[in-house]
PDB file of N, CA and C in Angstrom:
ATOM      1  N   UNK A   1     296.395 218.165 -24.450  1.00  0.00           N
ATOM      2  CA  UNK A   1     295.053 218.039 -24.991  1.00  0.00           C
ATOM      3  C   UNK A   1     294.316 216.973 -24.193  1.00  0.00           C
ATOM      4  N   UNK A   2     293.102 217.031 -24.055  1.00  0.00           N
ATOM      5  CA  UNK A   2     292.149 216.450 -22.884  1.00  0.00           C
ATOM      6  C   UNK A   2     291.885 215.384 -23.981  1.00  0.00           C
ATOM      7  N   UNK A   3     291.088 214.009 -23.266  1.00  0.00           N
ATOM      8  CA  UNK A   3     290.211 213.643 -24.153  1.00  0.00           C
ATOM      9  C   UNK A   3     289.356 214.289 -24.651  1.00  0.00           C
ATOM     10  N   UNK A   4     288.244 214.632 -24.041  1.00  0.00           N
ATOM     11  CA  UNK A   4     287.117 215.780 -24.534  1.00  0.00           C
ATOM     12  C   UNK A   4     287.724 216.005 -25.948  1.00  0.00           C
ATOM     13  N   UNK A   5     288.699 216.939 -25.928  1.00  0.00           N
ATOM     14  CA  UNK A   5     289.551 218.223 -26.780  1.00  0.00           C
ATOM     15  C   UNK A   5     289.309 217.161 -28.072  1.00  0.00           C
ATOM     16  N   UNK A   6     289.768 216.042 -27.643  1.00  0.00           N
ATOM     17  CA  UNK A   6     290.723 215.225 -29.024  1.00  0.00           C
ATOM     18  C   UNK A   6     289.412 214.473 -29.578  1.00  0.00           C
ATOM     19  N   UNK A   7     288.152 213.662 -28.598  1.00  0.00           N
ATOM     20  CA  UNK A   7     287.158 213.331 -29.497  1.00  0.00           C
ATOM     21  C   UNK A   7     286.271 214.501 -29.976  1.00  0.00           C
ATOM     22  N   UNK A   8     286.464 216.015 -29.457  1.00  0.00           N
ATOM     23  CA  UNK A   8     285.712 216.788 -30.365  1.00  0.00           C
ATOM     24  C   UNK A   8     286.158 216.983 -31.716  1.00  0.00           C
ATOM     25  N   UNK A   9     287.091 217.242 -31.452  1.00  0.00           N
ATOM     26  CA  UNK A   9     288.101 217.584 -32.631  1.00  0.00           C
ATOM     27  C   UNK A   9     288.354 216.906 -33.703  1.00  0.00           C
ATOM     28  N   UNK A  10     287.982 215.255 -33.332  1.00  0.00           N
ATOM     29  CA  UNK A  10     287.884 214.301 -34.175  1.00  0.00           C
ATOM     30  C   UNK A  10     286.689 214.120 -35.287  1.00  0.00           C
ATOM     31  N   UNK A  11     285.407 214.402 -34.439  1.00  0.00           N
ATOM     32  CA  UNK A  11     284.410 214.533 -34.693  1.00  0.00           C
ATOM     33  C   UNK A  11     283.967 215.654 -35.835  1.00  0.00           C
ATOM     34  N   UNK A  12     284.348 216.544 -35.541  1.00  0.00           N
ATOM     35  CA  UNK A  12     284.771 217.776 -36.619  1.00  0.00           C
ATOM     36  C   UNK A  12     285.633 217.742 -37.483  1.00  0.00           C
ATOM     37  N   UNK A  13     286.626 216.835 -37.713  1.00  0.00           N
ATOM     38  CA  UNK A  13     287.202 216.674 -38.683  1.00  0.00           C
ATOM     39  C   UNK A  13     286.580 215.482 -39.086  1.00  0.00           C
ATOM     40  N   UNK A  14     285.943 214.508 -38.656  1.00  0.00           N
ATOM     41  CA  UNK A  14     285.322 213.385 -39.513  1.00  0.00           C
ATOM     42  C   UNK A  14     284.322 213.818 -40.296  1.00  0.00           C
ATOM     43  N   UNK A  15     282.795 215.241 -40.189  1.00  0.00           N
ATOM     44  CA  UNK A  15     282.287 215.886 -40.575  1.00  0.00           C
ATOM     45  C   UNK A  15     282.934 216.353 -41.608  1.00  0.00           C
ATOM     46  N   UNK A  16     284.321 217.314 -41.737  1.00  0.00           N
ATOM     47  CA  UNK A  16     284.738 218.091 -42.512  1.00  0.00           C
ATOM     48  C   UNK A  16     285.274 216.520 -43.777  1.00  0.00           C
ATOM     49  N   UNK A  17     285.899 215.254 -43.312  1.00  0.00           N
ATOM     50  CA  UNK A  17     286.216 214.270 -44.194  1.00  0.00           C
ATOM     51  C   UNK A  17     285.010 213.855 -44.900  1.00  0.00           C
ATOM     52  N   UNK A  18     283.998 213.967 -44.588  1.00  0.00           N
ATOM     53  CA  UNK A  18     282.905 213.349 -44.990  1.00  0.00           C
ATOM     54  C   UNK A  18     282.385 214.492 -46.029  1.00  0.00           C
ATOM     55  N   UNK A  19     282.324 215.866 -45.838  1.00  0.00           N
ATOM     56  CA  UNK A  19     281.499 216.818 -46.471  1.00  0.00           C
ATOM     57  C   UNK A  19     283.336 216.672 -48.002  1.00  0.00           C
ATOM     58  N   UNK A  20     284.170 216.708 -47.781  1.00  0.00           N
ATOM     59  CA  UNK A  20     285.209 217.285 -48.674  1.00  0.00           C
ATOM     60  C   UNK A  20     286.135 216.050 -49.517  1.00  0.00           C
ATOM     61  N   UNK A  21     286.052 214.660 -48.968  1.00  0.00           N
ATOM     62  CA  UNK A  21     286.813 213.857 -49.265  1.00  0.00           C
ATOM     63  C   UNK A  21     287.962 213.967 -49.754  1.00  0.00           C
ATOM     64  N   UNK A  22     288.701 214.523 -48.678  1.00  0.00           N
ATOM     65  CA  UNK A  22     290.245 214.833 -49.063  1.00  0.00           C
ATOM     66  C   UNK A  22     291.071 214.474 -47.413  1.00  0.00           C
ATOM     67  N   UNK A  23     292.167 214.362 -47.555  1.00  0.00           N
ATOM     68  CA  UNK A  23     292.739 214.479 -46.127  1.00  0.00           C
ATOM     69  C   UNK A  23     292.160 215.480 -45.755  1.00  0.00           C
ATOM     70  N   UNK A  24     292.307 215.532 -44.356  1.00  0.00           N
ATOM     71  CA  UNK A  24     291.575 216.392 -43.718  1.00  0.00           C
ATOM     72  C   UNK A  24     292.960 216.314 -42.167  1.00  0.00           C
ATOM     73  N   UNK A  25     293.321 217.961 -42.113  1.00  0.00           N
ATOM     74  CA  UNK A  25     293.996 217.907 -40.725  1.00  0.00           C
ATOM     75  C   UNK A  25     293.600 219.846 -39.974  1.00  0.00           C
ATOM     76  N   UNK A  26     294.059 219.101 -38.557  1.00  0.00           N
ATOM     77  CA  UNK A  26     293.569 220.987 -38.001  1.00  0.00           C
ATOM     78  C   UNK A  26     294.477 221.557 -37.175  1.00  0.00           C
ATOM     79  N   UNK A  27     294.700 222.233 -36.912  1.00  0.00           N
ATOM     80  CA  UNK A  27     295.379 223.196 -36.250  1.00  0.00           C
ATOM     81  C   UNK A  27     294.550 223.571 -34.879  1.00  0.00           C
ATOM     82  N   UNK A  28     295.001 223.506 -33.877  1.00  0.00           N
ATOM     83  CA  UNK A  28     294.216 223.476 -32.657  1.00  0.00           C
ATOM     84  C   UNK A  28     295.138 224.809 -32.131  1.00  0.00           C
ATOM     85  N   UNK A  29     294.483 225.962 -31.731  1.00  0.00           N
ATOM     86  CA  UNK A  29     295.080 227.110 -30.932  1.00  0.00           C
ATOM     87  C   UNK A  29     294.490 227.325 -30.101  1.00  0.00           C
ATOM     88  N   UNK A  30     295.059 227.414 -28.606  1.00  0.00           N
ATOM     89  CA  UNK A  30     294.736 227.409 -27.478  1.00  0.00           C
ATOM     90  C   UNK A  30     294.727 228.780 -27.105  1.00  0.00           C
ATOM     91  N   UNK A  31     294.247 229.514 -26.338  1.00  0.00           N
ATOM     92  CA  UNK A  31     294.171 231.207 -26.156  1.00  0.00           C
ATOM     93  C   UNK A  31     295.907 231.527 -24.933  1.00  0.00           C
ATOM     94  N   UNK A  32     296.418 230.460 -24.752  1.00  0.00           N
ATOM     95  CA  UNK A  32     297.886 230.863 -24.401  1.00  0.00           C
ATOM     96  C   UNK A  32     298.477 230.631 -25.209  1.00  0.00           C
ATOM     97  N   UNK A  33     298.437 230.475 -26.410  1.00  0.00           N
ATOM     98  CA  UNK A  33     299.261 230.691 -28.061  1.00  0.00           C
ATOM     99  C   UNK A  33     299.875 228.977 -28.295  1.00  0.00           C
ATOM    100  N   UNK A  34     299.473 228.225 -27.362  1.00  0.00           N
ATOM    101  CA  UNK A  34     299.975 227.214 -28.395  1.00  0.00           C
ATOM    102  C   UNK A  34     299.298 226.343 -29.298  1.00  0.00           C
ATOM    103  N   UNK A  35     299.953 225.850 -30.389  1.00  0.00           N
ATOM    104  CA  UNK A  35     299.231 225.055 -31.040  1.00  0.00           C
ATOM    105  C   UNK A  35     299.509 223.571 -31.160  1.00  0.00           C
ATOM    106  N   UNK A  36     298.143 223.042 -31.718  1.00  0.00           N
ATOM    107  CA  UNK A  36     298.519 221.524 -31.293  1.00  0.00           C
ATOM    108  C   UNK A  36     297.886 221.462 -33.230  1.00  0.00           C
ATOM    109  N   UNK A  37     298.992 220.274 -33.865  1.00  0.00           N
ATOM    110  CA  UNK A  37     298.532 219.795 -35.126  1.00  0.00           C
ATOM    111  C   UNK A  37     298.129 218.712 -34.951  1.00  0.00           C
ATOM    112  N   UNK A  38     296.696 218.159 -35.648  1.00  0.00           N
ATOM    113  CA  UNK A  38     295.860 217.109 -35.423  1.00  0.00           C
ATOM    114  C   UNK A  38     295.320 216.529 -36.609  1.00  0.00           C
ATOM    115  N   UNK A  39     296.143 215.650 -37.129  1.00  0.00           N
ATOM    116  CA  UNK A  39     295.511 214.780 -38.331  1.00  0.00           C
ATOM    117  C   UNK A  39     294.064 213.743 -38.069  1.00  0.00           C
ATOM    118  N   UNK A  40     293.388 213.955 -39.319  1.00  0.00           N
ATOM    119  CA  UNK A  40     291.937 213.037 -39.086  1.00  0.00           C
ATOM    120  C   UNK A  40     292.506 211.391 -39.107  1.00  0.00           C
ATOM    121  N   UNK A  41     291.439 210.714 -37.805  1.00  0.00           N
ATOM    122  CA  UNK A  41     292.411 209.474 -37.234  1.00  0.00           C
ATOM    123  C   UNK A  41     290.649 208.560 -37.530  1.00  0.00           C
ATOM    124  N   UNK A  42     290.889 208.348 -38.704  1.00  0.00           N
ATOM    125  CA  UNK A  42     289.447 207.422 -39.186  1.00  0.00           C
ATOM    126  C   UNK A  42     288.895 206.445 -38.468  1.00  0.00           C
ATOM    127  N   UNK A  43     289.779 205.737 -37.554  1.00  0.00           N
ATOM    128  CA  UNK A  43     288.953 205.033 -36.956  1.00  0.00           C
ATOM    129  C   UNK A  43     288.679 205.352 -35.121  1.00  0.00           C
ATOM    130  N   UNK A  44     289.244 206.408 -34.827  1.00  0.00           N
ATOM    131  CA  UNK A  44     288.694 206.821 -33.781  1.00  0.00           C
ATOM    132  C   UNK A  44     287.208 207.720 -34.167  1.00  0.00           C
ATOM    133  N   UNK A  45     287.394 208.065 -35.210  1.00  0.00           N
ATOM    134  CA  UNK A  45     286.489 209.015 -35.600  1.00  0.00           C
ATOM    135  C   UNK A  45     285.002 207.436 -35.835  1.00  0.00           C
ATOM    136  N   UNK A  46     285.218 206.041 -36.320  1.00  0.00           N
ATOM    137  CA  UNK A  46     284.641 204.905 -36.608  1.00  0.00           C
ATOM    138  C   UNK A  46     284.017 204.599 -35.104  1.00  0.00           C
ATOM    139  N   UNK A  47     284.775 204.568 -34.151  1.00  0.00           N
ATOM    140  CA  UNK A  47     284.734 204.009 -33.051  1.00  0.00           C
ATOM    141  C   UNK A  47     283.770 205.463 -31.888  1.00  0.00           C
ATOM    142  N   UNK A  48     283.664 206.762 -32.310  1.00  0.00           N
ATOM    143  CA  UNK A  48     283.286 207.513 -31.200  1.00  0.00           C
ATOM    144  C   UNK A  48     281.796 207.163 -32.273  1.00  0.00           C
ATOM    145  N   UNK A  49     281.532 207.413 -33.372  1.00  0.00           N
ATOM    146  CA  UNK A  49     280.166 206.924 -33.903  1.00  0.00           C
ATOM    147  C   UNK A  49     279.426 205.758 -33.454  1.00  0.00           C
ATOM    148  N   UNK A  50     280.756 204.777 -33.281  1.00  0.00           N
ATOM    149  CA  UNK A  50     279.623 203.540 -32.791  1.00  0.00           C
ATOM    150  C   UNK A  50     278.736 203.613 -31.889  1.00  0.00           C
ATOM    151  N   UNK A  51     279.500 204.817 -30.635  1.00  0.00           N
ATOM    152  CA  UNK A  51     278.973 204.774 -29.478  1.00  0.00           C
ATOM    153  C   UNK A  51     277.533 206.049 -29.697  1.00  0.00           C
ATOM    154  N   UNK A  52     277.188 206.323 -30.392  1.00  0.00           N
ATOM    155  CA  UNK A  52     276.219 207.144 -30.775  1.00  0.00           C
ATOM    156  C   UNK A  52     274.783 206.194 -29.967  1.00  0.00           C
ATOM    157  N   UNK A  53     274.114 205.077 -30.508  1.00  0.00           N
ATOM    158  CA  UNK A  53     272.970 204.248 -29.798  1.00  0.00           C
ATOM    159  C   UNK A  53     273.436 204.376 -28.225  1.00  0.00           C
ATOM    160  N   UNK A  54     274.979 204.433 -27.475  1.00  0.00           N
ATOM    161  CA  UNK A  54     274.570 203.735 -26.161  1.00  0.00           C
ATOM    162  C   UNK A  54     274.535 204.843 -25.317  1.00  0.00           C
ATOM    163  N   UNK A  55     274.674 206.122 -26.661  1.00  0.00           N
ATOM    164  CA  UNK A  55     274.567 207.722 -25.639  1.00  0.00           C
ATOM    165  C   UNK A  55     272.950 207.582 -25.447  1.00  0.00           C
ATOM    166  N   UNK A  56     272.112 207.425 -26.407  1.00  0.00           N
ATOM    167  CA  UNK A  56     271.135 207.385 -26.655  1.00  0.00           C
ATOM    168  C   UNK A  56     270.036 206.812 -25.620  1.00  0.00           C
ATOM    169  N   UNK A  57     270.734 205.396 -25.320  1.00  0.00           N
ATOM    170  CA  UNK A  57     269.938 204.687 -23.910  1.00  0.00           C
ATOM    171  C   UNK A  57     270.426 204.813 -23.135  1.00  0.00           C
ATOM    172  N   UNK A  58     271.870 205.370 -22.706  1.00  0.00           N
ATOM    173  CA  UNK A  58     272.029 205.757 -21.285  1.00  0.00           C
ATOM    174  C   UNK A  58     270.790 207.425 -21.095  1.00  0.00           C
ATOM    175  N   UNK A  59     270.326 208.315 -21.764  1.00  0.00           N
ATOM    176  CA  UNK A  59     270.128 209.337 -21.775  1.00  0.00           C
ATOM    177  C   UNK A  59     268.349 208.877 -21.907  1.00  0.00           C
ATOM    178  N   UNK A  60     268.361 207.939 -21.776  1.00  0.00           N
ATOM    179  CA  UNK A  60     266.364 207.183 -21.860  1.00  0.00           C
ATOM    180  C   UNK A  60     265.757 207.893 -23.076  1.00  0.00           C
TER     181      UNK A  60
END
């Protein structure tokens, strides 16, 4: 799993923690059949939000 893969994935499960307030985990299937299990990791999910403002001013 890429970074990319793992902060999207995070991101979508921090959405799904936020809309359901329950654990929250996903099942990642790749189109060559494997799967990757991915529990919601709260503070990466804390930490890719922070960076929300400095997407913002790098992007003017």
């Amino acid at each position: 799993m890429t970074s990319y893969e793992l902060y999207q994935a995070t991101l979508y499960l921090g959405m799904a923690h936020r809309l359901y307030r329950r654990p929250i985990r996903a099942i990642l299937l790749y189109g060559c059949g494997r799967l990757i299990p991915l529990d919601f990791d709260e503070e990466l999910y804390r930490r890719l939000l922070a960076l929300i403002p400095q997407c913002g001013q790098a992007m003017g």
